[in-house]
N, C-alpha and C. Protein backbone atom coordinates (compact mmCIF):
# COMPACT_ATOMS: atom_id res chain seq x y z
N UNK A 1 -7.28 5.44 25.47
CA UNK A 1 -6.38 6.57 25.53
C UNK A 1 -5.50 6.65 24.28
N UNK A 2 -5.55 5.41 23.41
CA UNK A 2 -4.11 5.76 22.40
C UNK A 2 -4.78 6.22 21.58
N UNK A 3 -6.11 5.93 21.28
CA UNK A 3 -6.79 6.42 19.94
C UNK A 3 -6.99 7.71 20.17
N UNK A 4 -7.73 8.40 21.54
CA UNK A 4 -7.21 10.03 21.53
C UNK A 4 -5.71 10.43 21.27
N UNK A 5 -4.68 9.79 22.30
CA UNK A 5 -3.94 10.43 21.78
C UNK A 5 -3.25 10.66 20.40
N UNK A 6 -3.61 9.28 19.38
CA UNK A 6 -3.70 9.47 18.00
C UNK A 6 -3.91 10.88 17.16
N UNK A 7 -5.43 10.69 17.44
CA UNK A 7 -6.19 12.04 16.90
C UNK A 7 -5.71 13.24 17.73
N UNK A 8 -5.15 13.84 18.50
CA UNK A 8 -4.54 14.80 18.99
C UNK A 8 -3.46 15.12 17.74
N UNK A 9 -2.62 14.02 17.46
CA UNK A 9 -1.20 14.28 16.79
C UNK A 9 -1.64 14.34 15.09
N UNK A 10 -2.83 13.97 14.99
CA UNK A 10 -3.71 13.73 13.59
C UNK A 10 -4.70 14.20 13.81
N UNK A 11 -4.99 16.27 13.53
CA UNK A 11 -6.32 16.45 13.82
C UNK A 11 -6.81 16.72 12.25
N UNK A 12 -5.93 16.06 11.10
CA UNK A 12 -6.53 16.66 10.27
C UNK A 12 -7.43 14.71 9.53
N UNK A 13 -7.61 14.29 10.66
CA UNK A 13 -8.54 12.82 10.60
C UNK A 13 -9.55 12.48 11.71
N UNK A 14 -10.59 12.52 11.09
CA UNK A 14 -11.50 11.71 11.47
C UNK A 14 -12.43 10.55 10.98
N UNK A 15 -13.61 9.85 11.24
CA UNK A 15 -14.48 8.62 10.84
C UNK A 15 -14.42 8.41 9.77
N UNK A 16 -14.70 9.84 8.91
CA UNK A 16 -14.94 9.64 7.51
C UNK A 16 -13.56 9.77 6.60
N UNK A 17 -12.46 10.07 7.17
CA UNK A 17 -11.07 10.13 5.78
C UNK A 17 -10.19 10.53 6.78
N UNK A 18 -9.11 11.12 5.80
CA UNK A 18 -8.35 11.58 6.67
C UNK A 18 -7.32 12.67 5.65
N UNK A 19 -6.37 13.61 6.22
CA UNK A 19 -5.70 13.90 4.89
C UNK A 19 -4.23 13.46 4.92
N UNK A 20 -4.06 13.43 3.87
CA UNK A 20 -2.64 12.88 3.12
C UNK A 20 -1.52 13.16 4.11
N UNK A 21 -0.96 12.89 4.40
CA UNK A 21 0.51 13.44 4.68
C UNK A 21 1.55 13.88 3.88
N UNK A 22 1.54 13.51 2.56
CA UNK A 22 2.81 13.55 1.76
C UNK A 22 1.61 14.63 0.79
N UNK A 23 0.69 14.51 0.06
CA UNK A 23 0.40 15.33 -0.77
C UNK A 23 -1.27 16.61 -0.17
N UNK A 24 -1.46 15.91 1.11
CA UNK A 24 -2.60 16.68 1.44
C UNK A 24 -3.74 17.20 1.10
N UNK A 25 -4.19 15.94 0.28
CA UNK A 25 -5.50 15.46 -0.58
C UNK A 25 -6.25 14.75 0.73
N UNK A 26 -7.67 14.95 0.88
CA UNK A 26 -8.40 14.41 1.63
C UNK A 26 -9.03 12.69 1.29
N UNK A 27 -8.83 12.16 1.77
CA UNK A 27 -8.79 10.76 1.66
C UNK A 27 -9.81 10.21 2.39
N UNK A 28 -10.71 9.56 1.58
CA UNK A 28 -12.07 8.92 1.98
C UNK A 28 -11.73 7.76 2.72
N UNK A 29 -12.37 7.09 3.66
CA UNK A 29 -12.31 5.95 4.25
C UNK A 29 -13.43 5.51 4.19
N UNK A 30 -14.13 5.78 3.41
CA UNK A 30 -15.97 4.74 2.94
C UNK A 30 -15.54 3.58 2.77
N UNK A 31 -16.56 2.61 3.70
CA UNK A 31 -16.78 1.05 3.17
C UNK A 31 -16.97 0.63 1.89
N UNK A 32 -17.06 1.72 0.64
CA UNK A 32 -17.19 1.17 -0.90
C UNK A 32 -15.82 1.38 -1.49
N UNK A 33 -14.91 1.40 -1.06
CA UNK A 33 -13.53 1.35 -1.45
C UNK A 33 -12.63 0.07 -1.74
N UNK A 34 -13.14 -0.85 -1.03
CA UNK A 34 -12.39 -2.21 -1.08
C UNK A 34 -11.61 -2.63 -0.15
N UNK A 35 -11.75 -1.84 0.69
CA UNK A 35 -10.64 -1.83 1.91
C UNK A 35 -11.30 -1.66 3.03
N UNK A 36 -10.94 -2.33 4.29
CA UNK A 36 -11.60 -2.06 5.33
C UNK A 36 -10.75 -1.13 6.16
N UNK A 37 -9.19 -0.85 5.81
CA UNK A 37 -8.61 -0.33 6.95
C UNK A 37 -7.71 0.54 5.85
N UNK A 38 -8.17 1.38 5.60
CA UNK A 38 -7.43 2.61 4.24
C UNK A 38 -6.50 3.12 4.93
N UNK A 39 -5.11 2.98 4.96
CA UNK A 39 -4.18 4.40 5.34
C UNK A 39 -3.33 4.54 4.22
N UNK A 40 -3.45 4.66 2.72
CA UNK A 40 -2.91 5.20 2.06
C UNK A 40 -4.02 6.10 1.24
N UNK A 41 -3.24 6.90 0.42
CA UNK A 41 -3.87 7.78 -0.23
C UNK A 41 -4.19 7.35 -1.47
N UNK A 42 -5.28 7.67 -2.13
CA UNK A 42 -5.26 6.86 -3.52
C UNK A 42 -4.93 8.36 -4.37
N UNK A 43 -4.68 9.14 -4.54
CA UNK A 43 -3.76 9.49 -5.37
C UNK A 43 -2.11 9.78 -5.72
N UNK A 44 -1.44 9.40 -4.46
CA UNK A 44 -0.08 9.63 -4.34
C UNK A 44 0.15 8.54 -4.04
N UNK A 45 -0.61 7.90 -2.96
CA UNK A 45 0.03 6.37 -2.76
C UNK A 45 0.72 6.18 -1.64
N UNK A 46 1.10 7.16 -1.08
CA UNK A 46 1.68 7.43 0.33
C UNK A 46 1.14 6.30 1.49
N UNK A 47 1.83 5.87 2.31
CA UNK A 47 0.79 5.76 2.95
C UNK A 47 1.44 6.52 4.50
N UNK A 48 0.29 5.93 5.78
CA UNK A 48 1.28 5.70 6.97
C UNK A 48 1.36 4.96 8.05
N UNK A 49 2.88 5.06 8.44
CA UNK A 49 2.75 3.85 9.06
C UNK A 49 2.32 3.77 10.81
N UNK A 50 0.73 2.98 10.41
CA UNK A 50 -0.04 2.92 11.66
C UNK A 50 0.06 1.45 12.34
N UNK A 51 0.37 0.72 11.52
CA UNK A 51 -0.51 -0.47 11.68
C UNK A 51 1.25 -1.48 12.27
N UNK A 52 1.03 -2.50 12.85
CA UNK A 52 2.22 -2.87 13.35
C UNK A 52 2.20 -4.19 13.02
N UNK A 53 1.37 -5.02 13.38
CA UNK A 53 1.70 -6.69 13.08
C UNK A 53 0.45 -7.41 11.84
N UNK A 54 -0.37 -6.61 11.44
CA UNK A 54 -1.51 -6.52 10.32
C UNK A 54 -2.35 -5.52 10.08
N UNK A 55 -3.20 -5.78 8.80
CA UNK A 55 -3.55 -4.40 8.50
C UNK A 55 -4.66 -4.04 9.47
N UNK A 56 -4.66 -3.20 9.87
CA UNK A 56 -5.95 -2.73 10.84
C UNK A 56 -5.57 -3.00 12.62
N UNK A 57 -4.23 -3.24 12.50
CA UNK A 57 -4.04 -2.94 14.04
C UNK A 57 -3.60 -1.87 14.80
N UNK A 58 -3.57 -0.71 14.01
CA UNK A 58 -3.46 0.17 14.42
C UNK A 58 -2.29 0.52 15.58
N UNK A 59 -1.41 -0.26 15.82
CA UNK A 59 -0.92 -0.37 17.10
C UNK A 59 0.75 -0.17 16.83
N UNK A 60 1.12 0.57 15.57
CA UNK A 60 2.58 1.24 15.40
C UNK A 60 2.55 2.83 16.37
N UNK A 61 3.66 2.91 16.66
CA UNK A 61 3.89 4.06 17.39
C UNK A 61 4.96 5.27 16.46
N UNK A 62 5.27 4.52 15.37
CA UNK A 62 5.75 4.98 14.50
C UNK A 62 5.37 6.54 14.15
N UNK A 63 4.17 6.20 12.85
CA UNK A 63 3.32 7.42 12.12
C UNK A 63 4.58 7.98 11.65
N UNK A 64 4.99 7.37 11.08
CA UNK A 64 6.27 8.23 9.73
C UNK A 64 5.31 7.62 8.43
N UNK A 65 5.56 8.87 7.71
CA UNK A 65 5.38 7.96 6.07
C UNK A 65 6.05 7.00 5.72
N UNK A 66 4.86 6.40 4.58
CA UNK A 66 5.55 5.22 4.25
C UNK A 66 5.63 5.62 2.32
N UNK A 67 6.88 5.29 2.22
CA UNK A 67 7.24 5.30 0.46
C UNK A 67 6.09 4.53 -0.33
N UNK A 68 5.42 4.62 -1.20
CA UNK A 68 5.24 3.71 -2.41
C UNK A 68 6.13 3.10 -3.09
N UNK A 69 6.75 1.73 -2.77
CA UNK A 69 8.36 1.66 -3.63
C UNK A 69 7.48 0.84 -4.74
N UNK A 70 7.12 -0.16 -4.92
CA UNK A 70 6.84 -1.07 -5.80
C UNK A 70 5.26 -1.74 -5.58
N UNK A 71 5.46 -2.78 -6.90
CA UNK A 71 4.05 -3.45 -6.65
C UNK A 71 4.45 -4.96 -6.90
N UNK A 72 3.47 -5.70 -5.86
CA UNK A 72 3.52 -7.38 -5.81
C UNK A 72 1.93 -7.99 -5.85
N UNK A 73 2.17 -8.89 -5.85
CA UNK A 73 1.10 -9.88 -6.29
C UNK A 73 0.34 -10.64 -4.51
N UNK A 74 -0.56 -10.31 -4.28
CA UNK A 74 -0.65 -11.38 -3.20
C UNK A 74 -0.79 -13.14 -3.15
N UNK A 75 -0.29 -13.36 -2.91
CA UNK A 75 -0.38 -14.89 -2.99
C UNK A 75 -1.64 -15.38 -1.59
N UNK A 76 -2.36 -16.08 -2.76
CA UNK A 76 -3.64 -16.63 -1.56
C UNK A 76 -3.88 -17.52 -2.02
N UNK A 77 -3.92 -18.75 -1.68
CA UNK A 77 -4.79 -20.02 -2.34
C UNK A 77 -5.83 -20.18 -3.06
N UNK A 78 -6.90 -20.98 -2.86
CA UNK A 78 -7.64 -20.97 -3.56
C UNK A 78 -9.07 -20.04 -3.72
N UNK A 79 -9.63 -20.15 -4.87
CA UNK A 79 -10.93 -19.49 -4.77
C UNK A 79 -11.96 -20.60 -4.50
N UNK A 80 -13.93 -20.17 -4.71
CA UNK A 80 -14.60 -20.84 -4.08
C UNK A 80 -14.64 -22.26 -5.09
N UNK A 81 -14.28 -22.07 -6.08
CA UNK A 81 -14.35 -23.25 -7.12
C UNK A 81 -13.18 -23.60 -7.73
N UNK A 82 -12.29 -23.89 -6.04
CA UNK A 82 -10.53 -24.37 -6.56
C UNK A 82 -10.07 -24.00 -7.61
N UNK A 83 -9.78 -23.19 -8.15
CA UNK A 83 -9.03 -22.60 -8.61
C UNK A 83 -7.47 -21.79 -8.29
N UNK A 84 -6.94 -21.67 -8.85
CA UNK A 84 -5.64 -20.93 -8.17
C UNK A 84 -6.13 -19.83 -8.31
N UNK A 85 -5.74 -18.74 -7.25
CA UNK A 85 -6.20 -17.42 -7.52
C UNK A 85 -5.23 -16.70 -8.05
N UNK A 86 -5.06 -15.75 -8.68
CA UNK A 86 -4.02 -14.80 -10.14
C UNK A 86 -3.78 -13.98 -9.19
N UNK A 87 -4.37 -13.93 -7.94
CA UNK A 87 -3.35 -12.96 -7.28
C UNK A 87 -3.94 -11.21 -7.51
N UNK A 88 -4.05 -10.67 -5.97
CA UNK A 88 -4.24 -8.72 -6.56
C UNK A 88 -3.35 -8.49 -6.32
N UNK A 89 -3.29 -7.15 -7.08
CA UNK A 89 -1.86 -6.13 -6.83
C UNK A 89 -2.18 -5.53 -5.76
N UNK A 90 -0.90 -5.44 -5.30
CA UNK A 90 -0.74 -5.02 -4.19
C UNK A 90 0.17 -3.62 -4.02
N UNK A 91 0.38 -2.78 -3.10
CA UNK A 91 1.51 -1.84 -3.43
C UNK A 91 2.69 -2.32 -1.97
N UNK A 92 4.01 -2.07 -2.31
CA UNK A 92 4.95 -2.11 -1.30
C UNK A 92 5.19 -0.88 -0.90
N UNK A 93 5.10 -0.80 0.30
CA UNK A 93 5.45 0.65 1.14
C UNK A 93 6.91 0.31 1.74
N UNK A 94 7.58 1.59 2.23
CA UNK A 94 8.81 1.57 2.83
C UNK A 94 8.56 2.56 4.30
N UNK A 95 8.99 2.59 5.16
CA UNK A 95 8.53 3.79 6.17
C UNK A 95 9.78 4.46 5.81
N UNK A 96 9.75 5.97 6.00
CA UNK A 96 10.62 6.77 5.65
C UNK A 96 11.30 7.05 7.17
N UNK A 97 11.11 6.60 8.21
CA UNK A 97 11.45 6.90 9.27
C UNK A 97 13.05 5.60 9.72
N UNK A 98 14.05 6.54 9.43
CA UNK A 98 15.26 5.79 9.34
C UNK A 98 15.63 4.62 10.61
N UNK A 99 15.19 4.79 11.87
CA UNK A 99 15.10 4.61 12.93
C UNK A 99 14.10 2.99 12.91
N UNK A 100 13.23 2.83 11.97
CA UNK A 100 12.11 1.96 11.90
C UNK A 100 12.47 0.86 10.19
N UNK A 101 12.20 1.91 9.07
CA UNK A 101 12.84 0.97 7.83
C UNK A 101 12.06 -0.04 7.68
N UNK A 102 10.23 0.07 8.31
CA UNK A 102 9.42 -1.15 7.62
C UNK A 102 9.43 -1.53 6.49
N UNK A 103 9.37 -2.52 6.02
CA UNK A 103 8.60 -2.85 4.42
C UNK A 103 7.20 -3.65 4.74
N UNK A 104 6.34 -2.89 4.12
CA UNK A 104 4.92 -3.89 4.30
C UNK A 104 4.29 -3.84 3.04
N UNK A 105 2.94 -4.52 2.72
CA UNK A 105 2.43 -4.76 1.64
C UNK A 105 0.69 -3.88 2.12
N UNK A 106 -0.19 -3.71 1.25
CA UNK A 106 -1.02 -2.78 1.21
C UNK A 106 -1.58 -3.04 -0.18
N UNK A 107 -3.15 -3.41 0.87
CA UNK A 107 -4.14 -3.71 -0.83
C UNK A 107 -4.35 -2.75 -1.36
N UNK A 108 -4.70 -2.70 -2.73
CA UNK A 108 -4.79 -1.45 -3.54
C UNK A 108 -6.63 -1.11 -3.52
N UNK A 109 -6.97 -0.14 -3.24
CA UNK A 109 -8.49 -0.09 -3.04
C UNK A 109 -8.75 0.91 -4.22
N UNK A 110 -10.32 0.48 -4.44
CA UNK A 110 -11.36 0.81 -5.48
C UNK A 110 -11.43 2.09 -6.20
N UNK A 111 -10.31 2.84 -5.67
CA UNK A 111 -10.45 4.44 -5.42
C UNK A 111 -8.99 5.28 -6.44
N UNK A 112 -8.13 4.07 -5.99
CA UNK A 112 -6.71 4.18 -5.64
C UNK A 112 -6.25 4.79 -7.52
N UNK A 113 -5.59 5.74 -8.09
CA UNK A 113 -5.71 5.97 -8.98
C UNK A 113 -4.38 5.15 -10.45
N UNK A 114 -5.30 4.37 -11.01
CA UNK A 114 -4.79 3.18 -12.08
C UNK A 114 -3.09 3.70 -12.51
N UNK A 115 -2.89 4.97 -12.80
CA UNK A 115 -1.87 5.75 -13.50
C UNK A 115 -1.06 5.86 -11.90
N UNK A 116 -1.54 6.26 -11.13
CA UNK A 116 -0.37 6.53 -10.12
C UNK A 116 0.40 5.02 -9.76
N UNK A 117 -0.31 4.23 -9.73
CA UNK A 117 0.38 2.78 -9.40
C UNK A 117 1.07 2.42 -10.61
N UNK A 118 0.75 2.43 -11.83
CA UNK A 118 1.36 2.45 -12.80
C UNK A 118 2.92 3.17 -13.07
N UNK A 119 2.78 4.56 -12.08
CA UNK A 119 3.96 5.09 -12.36
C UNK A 119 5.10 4.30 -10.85
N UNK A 120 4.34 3.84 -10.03
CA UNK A 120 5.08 3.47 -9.08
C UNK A 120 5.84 1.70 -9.44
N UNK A 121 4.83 1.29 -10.63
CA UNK A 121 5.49 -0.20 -10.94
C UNK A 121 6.92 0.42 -11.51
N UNK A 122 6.65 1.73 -12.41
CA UNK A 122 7.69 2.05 -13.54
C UNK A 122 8.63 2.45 -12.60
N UNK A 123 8.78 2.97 -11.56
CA UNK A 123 9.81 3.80 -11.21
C UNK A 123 10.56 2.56 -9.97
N UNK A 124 9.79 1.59 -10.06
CA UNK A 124 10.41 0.09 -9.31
C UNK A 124 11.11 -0.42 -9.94
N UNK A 125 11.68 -0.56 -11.19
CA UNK A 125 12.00 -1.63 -11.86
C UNK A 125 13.63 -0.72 -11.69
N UNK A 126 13.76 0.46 -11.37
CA UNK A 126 15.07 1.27 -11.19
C UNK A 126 15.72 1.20 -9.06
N UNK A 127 14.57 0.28 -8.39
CA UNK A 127 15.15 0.61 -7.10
C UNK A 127 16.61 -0.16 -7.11
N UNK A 128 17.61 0.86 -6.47
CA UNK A 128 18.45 0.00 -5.60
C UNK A 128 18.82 -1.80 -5.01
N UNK A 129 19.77 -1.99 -5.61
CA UNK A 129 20.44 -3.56 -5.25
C UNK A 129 19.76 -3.78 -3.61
N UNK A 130 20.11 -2.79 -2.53
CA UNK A 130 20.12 -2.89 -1.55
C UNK A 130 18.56 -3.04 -0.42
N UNK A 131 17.94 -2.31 -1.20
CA UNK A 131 16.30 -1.97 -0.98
C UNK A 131 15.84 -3.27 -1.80
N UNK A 132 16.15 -3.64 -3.23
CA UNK A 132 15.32 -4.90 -3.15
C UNK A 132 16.04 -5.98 -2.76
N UNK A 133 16.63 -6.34 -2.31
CA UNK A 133 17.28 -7.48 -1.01
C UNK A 133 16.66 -6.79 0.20
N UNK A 134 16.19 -6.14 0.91
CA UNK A 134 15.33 -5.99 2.24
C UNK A 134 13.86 -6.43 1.33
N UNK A 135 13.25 -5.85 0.40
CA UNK A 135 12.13 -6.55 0.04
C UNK A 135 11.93 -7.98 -0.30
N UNK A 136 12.86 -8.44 -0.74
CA UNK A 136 13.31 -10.19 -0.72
C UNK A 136 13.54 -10.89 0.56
N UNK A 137 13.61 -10.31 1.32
CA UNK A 137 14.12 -10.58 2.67
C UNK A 137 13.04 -10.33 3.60
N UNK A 138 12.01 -9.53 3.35
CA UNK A 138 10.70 -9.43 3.66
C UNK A 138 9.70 -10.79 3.18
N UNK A 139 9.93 -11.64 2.21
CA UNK A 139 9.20 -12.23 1.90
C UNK A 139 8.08 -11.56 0.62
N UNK A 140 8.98 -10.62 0.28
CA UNK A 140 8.23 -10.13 -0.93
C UNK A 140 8.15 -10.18 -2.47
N UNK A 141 7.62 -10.01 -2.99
CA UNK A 141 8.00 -10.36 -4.76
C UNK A 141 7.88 -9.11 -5.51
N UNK A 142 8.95 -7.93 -5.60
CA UNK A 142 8.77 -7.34 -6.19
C UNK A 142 8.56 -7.41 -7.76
N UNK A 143 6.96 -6.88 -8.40
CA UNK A 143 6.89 -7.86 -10.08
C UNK A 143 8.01 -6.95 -10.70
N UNK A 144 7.97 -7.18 -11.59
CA UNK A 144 9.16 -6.91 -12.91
C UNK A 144 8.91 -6.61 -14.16
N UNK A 145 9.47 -6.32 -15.14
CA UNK A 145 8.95 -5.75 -16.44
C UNK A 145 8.45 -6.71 -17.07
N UNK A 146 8.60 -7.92 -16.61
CA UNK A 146 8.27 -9.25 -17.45
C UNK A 146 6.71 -9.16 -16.72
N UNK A 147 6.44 -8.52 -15.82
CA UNK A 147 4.80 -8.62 -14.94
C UNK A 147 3.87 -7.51 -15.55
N UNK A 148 4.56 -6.56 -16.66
CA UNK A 148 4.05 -5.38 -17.22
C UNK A 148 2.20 -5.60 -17.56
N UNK A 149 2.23 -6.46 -18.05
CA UNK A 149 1.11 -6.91 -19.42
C UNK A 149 0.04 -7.36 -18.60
N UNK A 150 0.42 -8.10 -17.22
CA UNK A 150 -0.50 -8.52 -15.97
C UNK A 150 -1.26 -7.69 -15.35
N UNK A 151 0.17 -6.27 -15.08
CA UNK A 151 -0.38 -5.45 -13.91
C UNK A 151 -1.36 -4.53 -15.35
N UNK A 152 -1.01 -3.81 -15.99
CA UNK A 152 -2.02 -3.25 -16.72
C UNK A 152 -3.13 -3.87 -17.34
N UNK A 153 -3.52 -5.70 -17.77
CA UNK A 153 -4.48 -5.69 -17.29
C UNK A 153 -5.70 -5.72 -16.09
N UNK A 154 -4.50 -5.65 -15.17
CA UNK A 154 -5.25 -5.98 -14.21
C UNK A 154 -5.72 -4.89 -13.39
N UNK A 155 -5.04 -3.42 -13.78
CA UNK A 155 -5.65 -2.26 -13.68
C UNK A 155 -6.34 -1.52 -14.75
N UNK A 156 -6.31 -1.86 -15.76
CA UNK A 156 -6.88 -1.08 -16.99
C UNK A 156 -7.89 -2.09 -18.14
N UNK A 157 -7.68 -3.59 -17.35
CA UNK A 157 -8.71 -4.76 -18.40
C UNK A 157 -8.22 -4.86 -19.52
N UNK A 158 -8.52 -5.82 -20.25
CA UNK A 158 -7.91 -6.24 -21.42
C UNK A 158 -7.84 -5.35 -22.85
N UNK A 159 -6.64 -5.38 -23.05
CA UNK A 159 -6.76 -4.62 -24.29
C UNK A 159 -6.95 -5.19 -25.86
């Protein structure tokens, strides 16, 4: 019953995508994206907030947008030949729904466009005292201008 009543309140989604909320671009959800559980948009970055205790649980009652505030690094141990792993970028969302005030993290998928995350690192390095102490307080690492040279190679490859 929740997943109908989902799609009732979201008829502009189904199997294959869904559309935007914030910019109303149709948004693919294909398995060649990098992501198994897409609810942001890869050109605005938007996302929303579905998901409640991990990605793909679908089980927020929320469905407010969520901000693009910043970008972090995931921290994961090792790879298959011990190594430390360098970490993907990630994007930080905010829910815009005053009442709620999530902060979550959100892999960046295959699709997701290099320049829009780019403008969302740039326009992070200006958030609020107060917003990044809830992202610190989340357990998050918002990167920094000193992370510049990382995140663009790591969206645009070495220059």
């Amino acid at each position: 019953m929740r997943n109908y009543e989902k799609m009732r309140r979201q008829p502009e989604q189904n199997k294959e995508g869904f559309k935007c909320s914030h910019c109303r671009r149709w948004v693919s959800t294909s398995e060649f994206i990098g992501t198994h559980h897409r609810n942001h948009c890869p050109s605005c970055l938007w996302s929303k907030h579905v998901d409640l205790d991990k990605a793909g649980d679908r089980k927020a009652s929320c469905d407010a947008g969520m901000e693009p505030l910043g970008i972090t690094l995931k921290q994961a141990g090792f790879d298959k030949y011990g190594r430390s792993r360098r970490g993907e970028l990630m994007l930080i969302h905010h829910c815009t729904n005053k009442d709620c005030n999530k902060i979550s993290i959100n892999r960046i998928a295959g699709d997701d466009n290099p320049e829009s995350i780019l403008r969302v690192f740039e326009g992070s390095q200006t958030i609020d005292d107060n917003l990044r102490e809830e992202i610190t307080k989340a357990g998050i690492r918002l990167l920094t201008e000193s992370d510049r040279k990382k995140i663009k190679t790591q969206l645009f490859g070495k220059s």
